[in-house]
Protein backbone atom coordinates (compact mmCIF):
# COMPACT_ATOMS: atom_id res chain seq x y z
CA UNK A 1 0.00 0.00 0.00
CA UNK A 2 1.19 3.61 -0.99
CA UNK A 3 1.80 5.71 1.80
CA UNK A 4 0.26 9.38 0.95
CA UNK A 5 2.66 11.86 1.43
CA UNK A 6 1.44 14.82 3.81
CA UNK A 7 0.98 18.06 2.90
CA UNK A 8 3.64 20.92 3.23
CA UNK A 9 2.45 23.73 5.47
CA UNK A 10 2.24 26.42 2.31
CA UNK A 11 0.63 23.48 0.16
CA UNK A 12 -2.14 22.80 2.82
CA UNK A 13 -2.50 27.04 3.50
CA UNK A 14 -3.38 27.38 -0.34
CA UNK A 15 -5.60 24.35 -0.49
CA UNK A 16 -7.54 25.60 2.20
CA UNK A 17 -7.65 29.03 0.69
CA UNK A 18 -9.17 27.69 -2.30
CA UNK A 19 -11.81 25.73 -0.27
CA UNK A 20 -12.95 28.93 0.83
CA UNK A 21 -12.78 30.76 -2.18
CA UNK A 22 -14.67 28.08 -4.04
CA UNK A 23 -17.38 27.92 -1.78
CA UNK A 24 -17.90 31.39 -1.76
CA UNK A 25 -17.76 31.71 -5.72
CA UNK A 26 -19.84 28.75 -5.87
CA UNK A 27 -22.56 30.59 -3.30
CA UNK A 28 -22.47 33.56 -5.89
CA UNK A 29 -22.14 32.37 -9.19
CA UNK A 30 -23.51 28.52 -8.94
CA UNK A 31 -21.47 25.70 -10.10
CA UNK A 32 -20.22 27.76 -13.46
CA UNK A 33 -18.54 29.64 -11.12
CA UNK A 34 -14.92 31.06 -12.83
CA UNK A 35 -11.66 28.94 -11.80
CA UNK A 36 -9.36 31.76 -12.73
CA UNK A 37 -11.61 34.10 -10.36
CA UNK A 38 -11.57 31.13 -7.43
CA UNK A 39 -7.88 31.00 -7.91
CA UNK A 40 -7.09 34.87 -7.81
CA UNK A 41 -9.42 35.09 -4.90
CA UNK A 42 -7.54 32.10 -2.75
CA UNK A 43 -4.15 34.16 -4.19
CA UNK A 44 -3.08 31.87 -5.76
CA UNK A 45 -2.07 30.71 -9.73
CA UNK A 46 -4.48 29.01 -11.82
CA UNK A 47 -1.72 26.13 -11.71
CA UNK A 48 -1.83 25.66 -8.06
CA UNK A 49 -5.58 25.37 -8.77
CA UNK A 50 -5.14 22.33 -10.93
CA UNK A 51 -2.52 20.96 -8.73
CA UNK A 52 -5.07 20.56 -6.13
CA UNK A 53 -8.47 20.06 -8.02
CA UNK A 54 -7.93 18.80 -11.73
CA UNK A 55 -11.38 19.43 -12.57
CA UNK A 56 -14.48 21.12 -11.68
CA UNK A 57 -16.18 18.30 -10.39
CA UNK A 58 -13.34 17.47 -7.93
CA UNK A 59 -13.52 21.22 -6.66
CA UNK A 60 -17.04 21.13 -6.03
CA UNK A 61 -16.57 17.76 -4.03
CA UNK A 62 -14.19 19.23 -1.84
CA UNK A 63 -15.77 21.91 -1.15
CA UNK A 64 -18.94 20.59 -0.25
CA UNK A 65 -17.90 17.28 1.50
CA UNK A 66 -18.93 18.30 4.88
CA UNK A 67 -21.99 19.61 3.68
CA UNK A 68 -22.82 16.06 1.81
CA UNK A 69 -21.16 13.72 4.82
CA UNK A 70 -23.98 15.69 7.41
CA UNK A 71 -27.05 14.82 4.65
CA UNK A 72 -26.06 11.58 4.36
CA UNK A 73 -25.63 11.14 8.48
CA UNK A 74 -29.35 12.81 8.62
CA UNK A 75 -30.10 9.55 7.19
CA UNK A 76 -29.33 7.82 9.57
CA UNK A 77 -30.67 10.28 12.43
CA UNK A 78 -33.66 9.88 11.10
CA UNK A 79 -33.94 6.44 10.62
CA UNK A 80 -33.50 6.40 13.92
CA UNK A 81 -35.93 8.74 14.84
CA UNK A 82 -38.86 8.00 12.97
CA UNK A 83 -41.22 4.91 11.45
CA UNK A 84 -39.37 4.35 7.35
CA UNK A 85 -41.44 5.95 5.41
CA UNK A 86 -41.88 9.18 7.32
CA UNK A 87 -37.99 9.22 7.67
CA UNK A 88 -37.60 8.58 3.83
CA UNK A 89 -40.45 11.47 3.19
CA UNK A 90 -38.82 13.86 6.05
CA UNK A 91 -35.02 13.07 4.39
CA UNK A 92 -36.14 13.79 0.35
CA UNK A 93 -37.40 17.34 2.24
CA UNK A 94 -34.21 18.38 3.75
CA UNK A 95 -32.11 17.02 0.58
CA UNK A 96 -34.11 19.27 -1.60
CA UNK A 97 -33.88 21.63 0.19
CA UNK A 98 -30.22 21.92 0.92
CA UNK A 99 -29.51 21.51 -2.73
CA UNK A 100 -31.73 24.55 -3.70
CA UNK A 101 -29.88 26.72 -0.72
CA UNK A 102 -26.41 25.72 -1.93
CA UNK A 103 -25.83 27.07 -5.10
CA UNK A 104 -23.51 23.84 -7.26
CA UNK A 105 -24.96 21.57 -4.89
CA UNK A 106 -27.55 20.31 -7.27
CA UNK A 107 -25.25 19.99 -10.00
CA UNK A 108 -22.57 17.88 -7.48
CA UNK A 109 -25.34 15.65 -6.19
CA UNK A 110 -26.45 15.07 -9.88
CA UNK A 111 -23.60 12.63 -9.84
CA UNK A 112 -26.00 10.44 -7.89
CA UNK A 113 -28.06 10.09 -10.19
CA UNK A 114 -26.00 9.23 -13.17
CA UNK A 115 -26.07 5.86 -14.70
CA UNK A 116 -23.77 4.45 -12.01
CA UNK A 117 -20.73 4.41 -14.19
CA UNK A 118 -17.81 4.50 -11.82
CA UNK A 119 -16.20 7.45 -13.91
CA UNK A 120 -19.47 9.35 -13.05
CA UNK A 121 -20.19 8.43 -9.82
CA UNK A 122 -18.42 10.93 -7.42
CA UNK A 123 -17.89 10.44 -3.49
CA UNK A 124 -20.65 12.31 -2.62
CA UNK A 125 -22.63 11.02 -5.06
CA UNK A 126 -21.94 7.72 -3.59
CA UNK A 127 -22.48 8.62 0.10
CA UNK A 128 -25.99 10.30 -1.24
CA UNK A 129 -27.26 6.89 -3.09
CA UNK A 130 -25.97 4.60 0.32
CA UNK A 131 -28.12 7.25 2.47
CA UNK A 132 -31.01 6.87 0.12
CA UNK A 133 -30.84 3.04 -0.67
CA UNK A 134 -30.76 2.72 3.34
CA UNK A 135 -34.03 4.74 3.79
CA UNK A 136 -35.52 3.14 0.23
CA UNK A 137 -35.32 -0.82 1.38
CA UNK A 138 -36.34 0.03 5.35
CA UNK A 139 -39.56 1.53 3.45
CA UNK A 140 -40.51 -1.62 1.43
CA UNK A 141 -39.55 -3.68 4.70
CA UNK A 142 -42.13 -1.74 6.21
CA UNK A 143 -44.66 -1.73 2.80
CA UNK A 144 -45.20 1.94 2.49
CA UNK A 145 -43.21 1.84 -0.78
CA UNK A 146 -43.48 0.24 -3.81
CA UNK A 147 -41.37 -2.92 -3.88
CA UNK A 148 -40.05 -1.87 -7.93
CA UNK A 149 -39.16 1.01 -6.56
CA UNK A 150 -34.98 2.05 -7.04
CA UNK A 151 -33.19 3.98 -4.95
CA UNK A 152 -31.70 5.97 -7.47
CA UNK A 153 -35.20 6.38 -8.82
CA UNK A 154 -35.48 8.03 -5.38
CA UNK A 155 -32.62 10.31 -6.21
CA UNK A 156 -33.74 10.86 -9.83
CA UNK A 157 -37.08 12.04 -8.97
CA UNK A 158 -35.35 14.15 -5.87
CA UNK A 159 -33.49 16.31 -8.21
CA UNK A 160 -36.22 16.73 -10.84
CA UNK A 161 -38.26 17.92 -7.36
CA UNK A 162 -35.14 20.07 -6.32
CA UNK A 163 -35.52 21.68 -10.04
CA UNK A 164 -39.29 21.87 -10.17
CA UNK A 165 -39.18 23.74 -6.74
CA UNK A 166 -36.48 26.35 -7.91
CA UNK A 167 -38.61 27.18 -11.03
CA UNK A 168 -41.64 27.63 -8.78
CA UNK A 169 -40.38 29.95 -6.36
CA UNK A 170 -37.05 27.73 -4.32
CA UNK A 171 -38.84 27.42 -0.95
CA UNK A 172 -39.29 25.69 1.06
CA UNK A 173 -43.10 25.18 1.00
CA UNK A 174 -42.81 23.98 -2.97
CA UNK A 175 -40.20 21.25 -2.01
CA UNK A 176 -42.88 19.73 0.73
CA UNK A 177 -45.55 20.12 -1.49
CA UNK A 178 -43.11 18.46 -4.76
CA UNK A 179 -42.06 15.41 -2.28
CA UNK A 180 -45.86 15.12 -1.12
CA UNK A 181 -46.78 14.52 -4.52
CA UNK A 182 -44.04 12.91 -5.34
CA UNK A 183 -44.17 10.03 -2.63
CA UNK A 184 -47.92 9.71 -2.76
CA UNK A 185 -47.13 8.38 -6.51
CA UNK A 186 -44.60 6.12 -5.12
CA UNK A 187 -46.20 5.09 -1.94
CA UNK A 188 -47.07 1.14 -2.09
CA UNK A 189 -50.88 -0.37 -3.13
CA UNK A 190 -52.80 -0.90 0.56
């Protein structure tokens, strides 16, 4: 096994710097946020950029990780916390809704809801799709969802909610009312 080689102080200072600035040029300008601009805002070169992130993709993981690792743990929480198919219902709310109040959010979690290919399937796309298959199957245990029912279906239909909402008006009151209609349609045959 490779040992990674740790960070030099200076080389871990700009990396964070660009965290930062991406995640505050992501909050402005949405995923299509500039590079160039993220990289003159951390103070650094466009090559130090690349260094650290060779694509978009992996920029908008990184800076979003934390934000992706505490959805997915809500999961959990409310798995916990409530019967399965209230906890999948209450979940779908709060991932829309994060997505439509961080800007490149939709457009990273859109990864889990590709075709699976492993070249398309990012880290957080991955944690997103365990959270959701974990929530998904405890609902058919229970039979208040449809056994042919996927959990990247789920995910599929989260993110054309996400987008339906943000046309409407990006509250929260048209995600609740999106996933309302949205698991009604998917709830299972009584």
């Amino acid at each position: 096994m490779a040992r990674v080689k740790p960070m030099r102080a200076d080389a871990r200072r700009n990396y964070e710097r660009l965290l930062k600035a991406a995640a505050e040029a992501f909050a402005e300008h949405g995923e299509g946020a500039s590079l160039d601009d993220i990289a003159r805002r951390a103070g650094v070169g466009s090559g130090t950029l690349y260094r650290h992130f060779p694509t978009r993709r992996a920029l908008l993981e990184a800076a979003y990780v934390d934000r992706v690792d505490a959805l997915a743990a809500r999961a959990g929480e409310l798995a916990d916390e409530l019967p399965p198919g209230e906890a999948l219902v209450a979940w779908l709310n709060e991932l829309c809704v994060g997505t439509l109040q961080v800007r490149g959010m939709k457009a990273l979690l859109g990864s889990a809801v590709t075709d699976g290919s492993v070249a398309a399937v990012t880290a957080c796309g991955t944690q997103v799709r365990h959270a959701a298959t974990r929530l998904v199957r405890a609902a058919q245990r229970e039979g208040t969802l449809r056994a042919d029912v996927e959990p990247v279906d789920v995910l599929r239909l989260a993110h054309g909610v996400a987008t339906a909402a943000e046309l409407a008006n990006g509250d929260g009151d048209s995600v609740r009312r999106y996933v309302s209609l949205l698991t009604e349609g998917l709830r299972a045959a009584r």
